[in-house]
Protein backbone atom coordinates (compact mmCIF):
# COMPACT_ATOMS: atom_id res chain seq x y z
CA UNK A 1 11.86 6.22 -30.47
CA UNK A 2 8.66 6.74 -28.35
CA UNK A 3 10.49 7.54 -25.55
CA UNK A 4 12.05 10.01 -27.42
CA UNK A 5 8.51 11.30 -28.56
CA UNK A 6 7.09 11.34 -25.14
CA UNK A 7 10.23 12.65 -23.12
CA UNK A 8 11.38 14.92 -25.33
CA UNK A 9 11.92 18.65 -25.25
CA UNK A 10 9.21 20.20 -22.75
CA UNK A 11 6.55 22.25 -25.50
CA UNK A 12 4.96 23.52 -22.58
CA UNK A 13 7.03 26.82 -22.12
CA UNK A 14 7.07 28.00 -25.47
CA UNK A 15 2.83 27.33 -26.02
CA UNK A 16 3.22 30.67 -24.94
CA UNK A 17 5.33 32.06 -27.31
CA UNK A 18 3.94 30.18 -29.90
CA UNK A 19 0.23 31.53 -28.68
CA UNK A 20 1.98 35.28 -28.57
CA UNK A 21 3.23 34.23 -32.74
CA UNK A 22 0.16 33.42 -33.89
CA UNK A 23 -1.43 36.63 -32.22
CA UNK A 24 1.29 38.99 -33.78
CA UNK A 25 0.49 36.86 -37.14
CA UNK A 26 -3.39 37.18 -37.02
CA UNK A 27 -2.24 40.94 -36.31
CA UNK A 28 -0.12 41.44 -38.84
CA UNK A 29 -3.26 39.77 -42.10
CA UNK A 30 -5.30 41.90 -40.72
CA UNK A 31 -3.37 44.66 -41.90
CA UNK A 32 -2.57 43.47 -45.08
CA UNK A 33 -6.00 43.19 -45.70
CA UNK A 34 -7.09 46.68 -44.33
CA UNK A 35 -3.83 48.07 -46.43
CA UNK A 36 -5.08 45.67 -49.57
CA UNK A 37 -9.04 47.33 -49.44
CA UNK A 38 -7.39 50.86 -48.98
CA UNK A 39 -4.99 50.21 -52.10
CA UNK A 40 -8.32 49.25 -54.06
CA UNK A 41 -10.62 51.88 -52.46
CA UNK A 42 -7.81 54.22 -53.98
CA UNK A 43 -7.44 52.66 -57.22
CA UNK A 44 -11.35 52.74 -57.82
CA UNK A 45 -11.32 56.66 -56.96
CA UNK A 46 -8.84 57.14 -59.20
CA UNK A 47 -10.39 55.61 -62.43
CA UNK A 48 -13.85 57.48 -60.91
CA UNK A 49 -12.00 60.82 -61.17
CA UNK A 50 -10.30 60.04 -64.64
CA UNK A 51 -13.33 59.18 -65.92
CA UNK A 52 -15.35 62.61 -64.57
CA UNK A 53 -12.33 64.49 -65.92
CA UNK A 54 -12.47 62.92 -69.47
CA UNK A 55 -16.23 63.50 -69.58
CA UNK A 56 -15.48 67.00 -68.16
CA UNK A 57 -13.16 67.41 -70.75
CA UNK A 58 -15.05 66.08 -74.00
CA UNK A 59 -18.61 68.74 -72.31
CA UNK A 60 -16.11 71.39 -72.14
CA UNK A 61 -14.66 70.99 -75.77
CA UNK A 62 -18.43 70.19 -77.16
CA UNK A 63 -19.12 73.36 -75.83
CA UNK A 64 -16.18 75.37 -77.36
CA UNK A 65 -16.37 73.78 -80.60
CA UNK A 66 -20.12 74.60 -80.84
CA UNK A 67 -19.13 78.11 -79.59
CA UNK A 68 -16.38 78.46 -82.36
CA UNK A 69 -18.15 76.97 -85.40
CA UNK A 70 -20.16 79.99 -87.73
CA UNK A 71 -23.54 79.92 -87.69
CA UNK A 72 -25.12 80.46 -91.12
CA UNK A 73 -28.71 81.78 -91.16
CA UNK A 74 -30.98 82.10 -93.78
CA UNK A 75 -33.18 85.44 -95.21
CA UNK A 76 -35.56 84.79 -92.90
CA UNK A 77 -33.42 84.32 -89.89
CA UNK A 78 -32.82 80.56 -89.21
CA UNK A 79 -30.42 78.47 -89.02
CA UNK A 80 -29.72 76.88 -92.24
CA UNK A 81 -29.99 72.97 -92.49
């Protein structure tokens, strides 16, 4: 068995490949990562403008409503309570 172990198949010719493998592998996290803070970059811009849009929204109806809604005023010109 050992001489199996040390004459076996020569590892020496594909340290190289293997070497070139791990590169390509390093490579390739990296861009999951990069593509992973992009995804959540987007996602947080996304909730960012939903929120200014709701609160956009709910200013912009405040603002109508108040328009819309009579205004009573008393004999001596002010608003009644």
């Amino acid at each position: 068995m050992w001489e199996l172990i040390l004459n076996g198949p020569d590892l020496t010719s594909e340290t190289p490949q293997l070497a070139q493998m791990r590169a390509e592998l390093v490579s390739i996290g990296e861009k999951e990562r990069i593509l992973r803070e992009r995804s959540a970059d987007r996602e947080a811009y996304r909730y960012l403008l939903d929120a200014h849009r709701l609160i956009a929204k709910a200013s912009l109806l405040g603002e109508q409503v108040l328009k819309i809604s009579p205004q009573e005023r008393g004999k001596d010109g002010q608003l009644a309570a």
